[in-house]
N, C-alpha and C. Protein backbone atom coordinates (compact mmCIF):
# COMPACT_ATOMS: atom_id res chain seq x y z
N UNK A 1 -24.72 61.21 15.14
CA UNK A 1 -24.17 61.13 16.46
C UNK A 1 -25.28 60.89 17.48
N UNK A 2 -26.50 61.59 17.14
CA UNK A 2 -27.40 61.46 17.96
C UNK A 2 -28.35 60.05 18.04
N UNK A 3 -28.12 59.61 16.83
CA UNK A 3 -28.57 58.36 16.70
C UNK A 3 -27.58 57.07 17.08
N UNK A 4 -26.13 56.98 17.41
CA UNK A 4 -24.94 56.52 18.02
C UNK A 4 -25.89 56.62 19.20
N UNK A 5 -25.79 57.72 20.36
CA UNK A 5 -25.88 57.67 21.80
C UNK A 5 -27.13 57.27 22.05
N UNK A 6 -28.28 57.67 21.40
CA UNK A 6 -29.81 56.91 21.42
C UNK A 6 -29.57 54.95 21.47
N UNK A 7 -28.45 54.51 20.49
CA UNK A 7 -28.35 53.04 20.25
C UNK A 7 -27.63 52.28 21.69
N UNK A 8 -26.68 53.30 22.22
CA UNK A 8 -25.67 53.01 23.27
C UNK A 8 -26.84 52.80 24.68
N UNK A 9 -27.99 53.40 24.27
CA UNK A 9 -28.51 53.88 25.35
C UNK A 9 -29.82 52.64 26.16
N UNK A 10 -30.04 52.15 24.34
CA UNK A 10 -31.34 50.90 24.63
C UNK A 10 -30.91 49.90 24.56
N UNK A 11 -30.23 49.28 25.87
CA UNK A 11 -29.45 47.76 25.73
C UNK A 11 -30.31 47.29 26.55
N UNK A 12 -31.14 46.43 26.38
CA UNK A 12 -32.40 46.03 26.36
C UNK A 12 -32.29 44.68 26.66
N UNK A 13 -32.08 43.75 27.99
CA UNK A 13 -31.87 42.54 27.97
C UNK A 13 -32.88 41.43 27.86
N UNK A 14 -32.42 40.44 28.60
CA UNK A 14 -33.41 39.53 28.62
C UNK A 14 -34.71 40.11 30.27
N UNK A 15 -36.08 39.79 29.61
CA UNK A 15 -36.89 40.32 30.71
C UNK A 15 -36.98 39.54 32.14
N UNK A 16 -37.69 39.11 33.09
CA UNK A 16 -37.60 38.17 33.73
C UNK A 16 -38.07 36.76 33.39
N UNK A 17 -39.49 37.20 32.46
CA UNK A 17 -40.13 36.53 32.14
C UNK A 17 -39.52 35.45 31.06
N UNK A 18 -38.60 35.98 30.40
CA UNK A 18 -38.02 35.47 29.14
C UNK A 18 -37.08 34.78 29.68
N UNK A 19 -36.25 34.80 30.49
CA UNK A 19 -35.02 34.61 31.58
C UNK A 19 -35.43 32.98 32.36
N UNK A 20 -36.90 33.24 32.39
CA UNK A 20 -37.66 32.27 33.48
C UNK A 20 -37.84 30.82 32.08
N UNK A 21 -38.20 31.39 30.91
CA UNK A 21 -38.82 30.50 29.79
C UNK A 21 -37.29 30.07 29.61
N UNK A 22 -36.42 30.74 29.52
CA UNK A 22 -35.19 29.85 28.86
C UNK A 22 -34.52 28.83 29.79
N UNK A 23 -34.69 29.06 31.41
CA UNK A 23 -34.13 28.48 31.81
C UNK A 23 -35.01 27.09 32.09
N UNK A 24 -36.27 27.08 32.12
CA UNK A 24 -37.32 25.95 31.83
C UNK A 24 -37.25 25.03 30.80
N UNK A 25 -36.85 25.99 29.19
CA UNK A 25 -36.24 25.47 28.15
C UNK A 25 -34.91 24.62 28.72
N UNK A 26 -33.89 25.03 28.62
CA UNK A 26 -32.64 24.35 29.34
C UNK A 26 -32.77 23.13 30.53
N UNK A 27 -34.15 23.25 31.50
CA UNK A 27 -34.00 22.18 31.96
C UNK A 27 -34.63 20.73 31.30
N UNK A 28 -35.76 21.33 30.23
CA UNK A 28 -36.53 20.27 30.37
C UNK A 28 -35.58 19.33 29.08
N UNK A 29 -34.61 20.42 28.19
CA UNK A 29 -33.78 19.58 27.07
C UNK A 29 -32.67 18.51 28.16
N UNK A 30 -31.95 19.17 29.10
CA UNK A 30 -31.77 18.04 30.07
C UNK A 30 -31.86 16.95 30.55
N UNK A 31 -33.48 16.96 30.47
CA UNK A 31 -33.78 15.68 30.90
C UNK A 31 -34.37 15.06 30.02
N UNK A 32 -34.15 15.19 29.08
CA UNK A 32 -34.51 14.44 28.14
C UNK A 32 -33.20 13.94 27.75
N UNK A 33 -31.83 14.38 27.41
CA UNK A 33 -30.73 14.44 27.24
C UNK A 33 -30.99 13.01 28.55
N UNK A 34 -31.10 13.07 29.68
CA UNK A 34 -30.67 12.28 30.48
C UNK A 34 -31.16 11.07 29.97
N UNK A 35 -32.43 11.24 29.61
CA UNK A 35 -33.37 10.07 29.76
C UNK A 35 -32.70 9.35 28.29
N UNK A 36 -32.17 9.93 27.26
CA UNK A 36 -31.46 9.42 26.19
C UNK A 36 -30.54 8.35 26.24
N UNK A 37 -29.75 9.52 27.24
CA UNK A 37 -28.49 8.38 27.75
C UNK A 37 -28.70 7.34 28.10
N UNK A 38 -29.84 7.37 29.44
CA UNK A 38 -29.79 6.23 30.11
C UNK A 38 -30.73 5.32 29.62
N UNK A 39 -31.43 5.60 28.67
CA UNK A 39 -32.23 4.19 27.44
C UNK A 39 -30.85 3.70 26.81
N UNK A 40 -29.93 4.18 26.24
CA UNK A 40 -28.46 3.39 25.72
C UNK A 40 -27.27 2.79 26.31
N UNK A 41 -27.52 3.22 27.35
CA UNK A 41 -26.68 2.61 28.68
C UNK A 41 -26.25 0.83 28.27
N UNK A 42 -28.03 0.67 28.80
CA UNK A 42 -27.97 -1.10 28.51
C UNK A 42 -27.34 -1.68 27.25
N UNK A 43 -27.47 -0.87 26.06
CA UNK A 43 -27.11 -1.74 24.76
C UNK A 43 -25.85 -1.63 24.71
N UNK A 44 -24.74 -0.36 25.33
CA UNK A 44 -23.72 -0.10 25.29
C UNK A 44 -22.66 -1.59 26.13
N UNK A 45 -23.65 -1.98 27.40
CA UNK A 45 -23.21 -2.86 28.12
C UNK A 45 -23.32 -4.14 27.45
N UNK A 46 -24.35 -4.18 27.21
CA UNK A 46 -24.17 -5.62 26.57
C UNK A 46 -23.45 -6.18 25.74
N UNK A 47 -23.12 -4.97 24.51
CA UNK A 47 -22.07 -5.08 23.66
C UNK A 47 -20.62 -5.26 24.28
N UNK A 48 -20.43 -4.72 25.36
CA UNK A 48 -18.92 -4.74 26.11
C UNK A 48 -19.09 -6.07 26.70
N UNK A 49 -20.20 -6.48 27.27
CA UNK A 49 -20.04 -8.04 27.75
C UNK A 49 -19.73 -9.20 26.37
N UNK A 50 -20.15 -8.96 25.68
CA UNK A 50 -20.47 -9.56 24.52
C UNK A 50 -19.03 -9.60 24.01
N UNK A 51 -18.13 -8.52 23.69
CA UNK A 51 -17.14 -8.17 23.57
C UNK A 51 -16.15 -9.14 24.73
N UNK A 52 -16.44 -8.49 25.66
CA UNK A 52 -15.43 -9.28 26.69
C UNK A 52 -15.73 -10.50 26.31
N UNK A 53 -16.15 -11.81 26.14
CA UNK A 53 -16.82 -13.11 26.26
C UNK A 53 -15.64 -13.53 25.03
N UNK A 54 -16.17 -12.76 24.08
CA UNK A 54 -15.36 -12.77 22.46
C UNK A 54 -13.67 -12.84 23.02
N UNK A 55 -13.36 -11.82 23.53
CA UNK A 55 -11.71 -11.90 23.58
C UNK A 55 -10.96 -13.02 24.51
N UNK A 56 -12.41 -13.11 25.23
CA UNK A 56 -12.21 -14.69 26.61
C UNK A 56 -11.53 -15.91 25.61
N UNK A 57 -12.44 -16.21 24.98
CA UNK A 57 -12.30 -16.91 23.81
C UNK A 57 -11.36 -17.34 23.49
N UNK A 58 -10.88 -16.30 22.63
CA UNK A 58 -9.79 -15.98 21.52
C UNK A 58 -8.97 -15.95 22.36
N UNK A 59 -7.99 -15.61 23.90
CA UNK A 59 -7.30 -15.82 24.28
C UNK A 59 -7.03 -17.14 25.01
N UNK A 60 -8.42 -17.76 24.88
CA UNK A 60 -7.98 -19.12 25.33
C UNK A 60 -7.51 -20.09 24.28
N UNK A 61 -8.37 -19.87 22.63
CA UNK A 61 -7.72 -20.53 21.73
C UNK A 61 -6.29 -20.39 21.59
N UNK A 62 -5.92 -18.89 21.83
CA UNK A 62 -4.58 -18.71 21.62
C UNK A 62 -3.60 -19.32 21.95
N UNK A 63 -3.82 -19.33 23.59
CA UNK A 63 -3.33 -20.57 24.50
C UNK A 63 -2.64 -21.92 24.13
N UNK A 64 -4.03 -22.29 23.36
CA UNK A 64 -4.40 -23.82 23.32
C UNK A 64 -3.39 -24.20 22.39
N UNK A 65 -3.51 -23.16 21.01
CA UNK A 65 -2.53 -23.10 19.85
C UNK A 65 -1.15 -23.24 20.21
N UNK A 66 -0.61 -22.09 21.00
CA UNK A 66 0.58 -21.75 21.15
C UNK A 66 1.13 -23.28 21.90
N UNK A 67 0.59 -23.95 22.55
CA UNK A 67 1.02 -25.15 23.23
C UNK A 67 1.21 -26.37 22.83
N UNK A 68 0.35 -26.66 21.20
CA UNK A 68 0.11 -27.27 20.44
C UNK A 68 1.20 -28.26 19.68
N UNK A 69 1.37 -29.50 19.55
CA UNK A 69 1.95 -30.16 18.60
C UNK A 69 1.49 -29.95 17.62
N UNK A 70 -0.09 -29.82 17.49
CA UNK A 70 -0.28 -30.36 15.88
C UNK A 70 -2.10 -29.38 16.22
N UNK A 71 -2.73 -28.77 14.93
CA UNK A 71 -3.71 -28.56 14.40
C UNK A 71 -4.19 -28.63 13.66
N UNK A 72 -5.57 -29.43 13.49
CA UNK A 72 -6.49 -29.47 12.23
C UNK A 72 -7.32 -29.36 12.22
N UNK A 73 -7.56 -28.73 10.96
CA UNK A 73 -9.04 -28.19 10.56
C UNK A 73 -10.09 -29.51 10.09
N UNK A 74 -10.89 -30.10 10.14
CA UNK A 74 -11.85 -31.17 10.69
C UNK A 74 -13.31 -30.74 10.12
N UNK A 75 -13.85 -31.84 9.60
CA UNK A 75 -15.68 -31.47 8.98
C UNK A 75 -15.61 -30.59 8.22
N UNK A 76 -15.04 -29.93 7.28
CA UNK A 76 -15.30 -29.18 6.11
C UNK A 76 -15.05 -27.60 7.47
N UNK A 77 -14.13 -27.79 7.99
CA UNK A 77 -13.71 -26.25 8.91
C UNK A 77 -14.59 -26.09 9.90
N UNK A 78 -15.69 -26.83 10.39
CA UNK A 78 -16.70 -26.65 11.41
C UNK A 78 -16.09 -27.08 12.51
N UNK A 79 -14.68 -27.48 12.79
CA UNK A 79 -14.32 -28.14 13.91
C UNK A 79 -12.65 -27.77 13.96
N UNK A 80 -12.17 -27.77 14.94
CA UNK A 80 -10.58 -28.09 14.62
C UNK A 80 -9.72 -29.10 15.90
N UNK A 81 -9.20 -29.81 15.95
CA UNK A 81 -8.88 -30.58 16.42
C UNK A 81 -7.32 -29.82 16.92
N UNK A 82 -7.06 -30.15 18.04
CA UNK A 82 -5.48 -29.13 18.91
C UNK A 82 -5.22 -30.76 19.62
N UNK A 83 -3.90 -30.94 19.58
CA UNK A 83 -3.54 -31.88 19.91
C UNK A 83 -1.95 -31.34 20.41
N UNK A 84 -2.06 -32.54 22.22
CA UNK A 84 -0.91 -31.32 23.05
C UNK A 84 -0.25 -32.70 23.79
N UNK A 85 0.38 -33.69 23.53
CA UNK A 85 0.76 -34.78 23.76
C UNK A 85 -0.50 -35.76 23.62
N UNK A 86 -0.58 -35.84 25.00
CA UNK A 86 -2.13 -36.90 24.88
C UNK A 86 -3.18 -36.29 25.09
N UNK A 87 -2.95 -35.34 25.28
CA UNK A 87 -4.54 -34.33 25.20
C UNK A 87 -4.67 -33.71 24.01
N UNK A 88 -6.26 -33.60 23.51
CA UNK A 88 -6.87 -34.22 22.15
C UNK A 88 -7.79 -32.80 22.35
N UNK A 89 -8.06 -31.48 22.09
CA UNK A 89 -9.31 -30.76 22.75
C UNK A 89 -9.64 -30.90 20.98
N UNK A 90 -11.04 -30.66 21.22
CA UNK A 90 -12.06 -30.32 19.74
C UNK A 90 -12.59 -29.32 19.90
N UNK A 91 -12.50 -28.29 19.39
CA UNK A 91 -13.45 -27.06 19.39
C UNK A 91 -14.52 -26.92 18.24
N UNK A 92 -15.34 -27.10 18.74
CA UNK A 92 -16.93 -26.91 17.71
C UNK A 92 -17.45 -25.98 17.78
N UNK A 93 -18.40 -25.78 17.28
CA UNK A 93 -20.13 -25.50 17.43
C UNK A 93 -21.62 -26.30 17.20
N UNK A 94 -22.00 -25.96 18.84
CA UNK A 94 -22.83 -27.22 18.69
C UNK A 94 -24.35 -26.01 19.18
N UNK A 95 -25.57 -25.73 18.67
CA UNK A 95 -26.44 -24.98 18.62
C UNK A 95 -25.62 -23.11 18.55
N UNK A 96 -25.83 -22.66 20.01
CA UNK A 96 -25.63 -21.24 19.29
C UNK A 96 -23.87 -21.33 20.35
N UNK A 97 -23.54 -22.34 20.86
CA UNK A 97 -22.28 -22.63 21.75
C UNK A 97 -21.00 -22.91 21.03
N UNK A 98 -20.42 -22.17 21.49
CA UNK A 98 -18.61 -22.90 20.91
C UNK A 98 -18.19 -23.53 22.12
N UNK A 99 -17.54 -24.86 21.84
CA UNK A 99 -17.23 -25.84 22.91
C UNK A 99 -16.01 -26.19 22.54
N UNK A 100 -15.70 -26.73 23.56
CA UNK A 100 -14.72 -27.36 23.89
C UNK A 100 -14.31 -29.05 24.45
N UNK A 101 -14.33 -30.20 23.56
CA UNK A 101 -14.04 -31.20 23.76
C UNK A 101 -12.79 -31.47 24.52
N UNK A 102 -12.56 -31.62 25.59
CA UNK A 102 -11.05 -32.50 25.75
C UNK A 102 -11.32 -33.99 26.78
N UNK A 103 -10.72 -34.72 26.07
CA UNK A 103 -10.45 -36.52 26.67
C UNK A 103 -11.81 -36.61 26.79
N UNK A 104 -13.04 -36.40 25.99
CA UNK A 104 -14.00 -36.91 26.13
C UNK A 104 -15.31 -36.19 27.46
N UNK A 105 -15.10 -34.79 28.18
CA UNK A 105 -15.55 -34.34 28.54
C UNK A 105 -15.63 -32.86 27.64
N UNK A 106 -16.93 -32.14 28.41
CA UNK A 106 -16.96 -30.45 27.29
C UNK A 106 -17.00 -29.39 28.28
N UNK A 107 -16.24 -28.39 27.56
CA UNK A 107 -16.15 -27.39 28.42
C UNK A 107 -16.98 -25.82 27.44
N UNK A 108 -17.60 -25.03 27.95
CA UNK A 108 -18.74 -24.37 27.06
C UNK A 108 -17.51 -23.31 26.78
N UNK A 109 -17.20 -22.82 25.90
CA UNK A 109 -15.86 -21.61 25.79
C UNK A 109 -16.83 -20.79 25.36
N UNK A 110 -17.92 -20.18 24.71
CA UNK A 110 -18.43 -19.05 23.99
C UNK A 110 -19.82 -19.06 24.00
N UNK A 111 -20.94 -18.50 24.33
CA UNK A 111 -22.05 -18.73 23.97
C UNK A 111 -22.43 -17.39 23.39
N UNK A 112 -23.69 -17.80 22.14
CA UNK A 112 -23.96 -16.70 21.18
C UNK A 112 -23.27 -16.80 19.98
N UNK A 113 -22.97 -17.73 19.16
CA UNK A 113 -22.37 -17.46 17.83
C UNK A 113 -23.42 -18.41 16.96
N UNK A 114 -23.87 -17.73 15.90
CA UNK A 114 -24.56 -17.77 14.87
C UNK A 114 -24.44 -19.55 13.95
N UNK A 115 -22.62 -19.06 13.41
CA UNK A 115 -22.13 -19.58 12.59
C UNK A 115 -20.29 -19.76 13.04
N UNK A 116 -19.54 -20.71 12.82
CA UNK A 116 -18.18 -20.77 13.32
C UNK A 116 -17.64 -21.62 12.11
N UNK A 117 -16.63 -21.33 11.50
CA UNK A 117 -15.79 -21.60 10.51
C UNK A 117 -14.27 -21.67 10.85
N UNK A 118 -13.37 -23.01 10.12
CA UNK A 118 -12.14 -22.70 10.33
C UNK A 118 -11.79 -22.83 8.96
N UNK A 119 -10.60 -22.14 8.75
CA UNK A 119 -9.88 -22.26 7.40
C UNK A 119 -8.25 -22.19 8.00
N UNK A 120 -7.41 -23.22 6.96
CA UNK A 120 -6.10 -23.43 7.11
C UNK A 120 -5.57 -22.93 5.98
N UNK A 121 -4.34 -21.85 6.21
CA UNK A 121 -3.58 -21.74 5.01
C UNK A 121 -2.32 -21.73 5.49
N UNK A 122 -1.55 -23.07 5.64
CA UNK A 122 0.09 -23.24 5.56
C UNK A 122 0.39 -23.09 6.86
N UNK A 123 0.60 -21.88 8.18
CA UNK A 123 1.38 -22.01 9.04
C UNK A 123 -0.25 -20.96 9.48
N UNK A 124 -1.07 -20.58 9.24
CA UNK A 124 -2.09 -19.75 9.67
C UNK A 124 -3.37 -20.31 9.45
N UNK A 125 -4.28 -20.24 10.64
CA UNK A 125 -5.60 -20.51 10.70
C UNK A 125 -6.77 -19.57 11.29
N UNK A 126 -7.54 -19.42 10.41
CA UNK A 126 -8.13 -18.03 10.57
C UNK A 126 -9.44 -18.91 10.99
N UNK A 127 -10.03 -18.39 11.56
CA UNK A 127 -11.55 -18.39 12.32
C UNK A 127 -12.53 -17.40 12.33
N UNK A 128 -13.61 -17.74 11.81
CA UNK A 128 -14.52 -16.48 11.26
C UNK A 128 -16.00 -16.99 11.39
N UNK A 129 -16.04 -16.37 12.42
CA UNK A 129 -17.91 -16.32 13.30
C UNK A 129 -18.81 -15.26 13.23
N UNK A 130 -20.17 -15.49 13.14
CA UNK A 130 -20.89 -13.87 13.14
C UNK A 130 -21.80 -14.84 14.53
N UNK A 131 -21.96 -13.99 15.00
CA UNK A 131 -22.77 -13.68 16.62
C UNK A 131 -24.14 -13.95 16.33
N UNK A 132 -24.73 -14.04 17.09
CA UNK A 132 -26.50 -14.04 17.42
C UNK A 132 -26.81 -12.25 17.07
N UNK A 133 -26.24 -11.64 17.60
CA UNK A 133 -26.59 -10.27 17.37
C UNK A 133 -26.16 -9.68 15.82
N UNK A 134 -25.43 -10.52 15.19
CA UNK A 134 -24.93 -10.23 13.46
C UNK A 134 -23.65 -9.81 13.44
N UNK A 135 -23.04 -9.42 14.58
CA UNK A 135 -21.96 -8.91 14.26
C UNK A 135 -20.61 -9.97 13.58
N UNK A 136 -19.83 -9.26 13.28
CA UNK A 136 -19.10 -10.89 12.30
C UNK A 136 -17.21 -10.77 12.71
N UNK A 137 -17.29 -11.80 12.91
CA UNK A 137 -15.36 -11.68 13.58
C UNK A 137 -14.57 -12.69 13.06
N UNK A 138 -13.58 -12.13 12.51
CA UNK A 138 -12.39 -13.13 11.98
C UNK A 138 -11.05 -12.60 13.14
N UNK A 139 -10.76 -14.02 12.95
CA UNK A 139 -9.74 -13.79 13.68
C UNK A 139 -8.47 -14.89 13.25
N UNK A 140 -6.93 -14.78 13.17
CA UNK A 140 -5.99 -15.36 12.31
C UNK A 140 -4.95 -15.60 13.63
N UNK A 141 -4.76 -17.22 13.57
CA UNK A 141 -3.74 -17.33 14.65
C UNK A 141 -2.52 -18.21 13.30
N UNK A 142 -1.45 -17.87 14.26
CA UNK A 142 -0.53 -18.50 13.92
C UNK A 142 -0.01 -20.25 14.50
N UNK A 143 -0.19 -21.50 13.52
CA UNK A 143 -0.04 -22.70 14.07
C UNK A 143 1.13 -23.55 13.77
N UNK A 144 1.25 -24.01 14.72
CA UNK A 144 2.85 -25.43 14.14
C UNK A 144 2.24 -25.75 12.53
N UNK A 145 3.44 -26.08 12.07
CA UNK A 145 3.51 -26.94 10.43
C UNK A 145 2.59 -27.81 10.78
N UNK A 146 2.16 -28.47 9.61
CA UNK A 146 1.47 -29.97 9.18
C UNK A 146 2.31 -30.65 9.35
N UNK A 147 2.47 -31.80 9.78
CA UNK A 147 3.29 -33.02 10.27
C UNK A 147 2.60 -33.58 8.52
């Protein structure tokens, strides 16, 4: 019992000194914490631009498709040809650019892709690029029949 009220008795906290070290501890992990973040900031952004650019893209092919009489895949899939009465667009890759041919002028649709591929199977045409940065994207639209 006497050793109970002796234990109740030495609650013994933090000193000032110790109080002073932890909270020095706590700031300086902080800022380092900060300084973490904000070194990843930039790569986080770039990827979302990079990202955004990508879906720019792909919703303009989509477009182009959905409006389409007729699509073909062209040069062993390096090209595809969209044809919309008398307008003729070609979508390539010409250095690290995906373009856009129509009536003989170019319009730049993508910059940053590595490598650009088309493949046709029946009523679907899939498109499959890897980026300057490696990352790799397929993507599958749906096209009019083969005439």
């Amino acid at each position: 019992m006497h050793r109970l009220l002796k234990m109740g008795r030495n609650q013994g906290g933090f000193t000032f000194l110790e109080a002073i070290f932890q909270v020095f501890a706590l700031l300086l992990l902080s800022k380092l914490f900060l300084l973490m973040m904000l070194s990843l900031s930039p790569l986080y952004q770039k990827h979302a631009v990079q990202e955004m650019r990508w879906e720019m893209l792909i919703a303009d092919l989509q477009t182009f498709i959905v409006q389409a009489d007729e699509v073909l895949v062209r040069n062993r899939g390096t090209e595809i040809l969209i044809t919309n009465g008398y307008n003729r667009r070609i979508v390539s890759k010409s250095n690290e650019t995906i373009r856009m041919q129509l009536n003989g002028g170019n319009e730049i649709l993508f910059i940053g892709a590595e490598t650009l591929n088309f493949k046709r199977s029946h009523q679907y045409l899939t498109l499959y690029a890897e980026l300057i940065d490696g990352t790799k994207e397929e993507r599958t639209f749906i096209v009019p029949p083969e005439k």
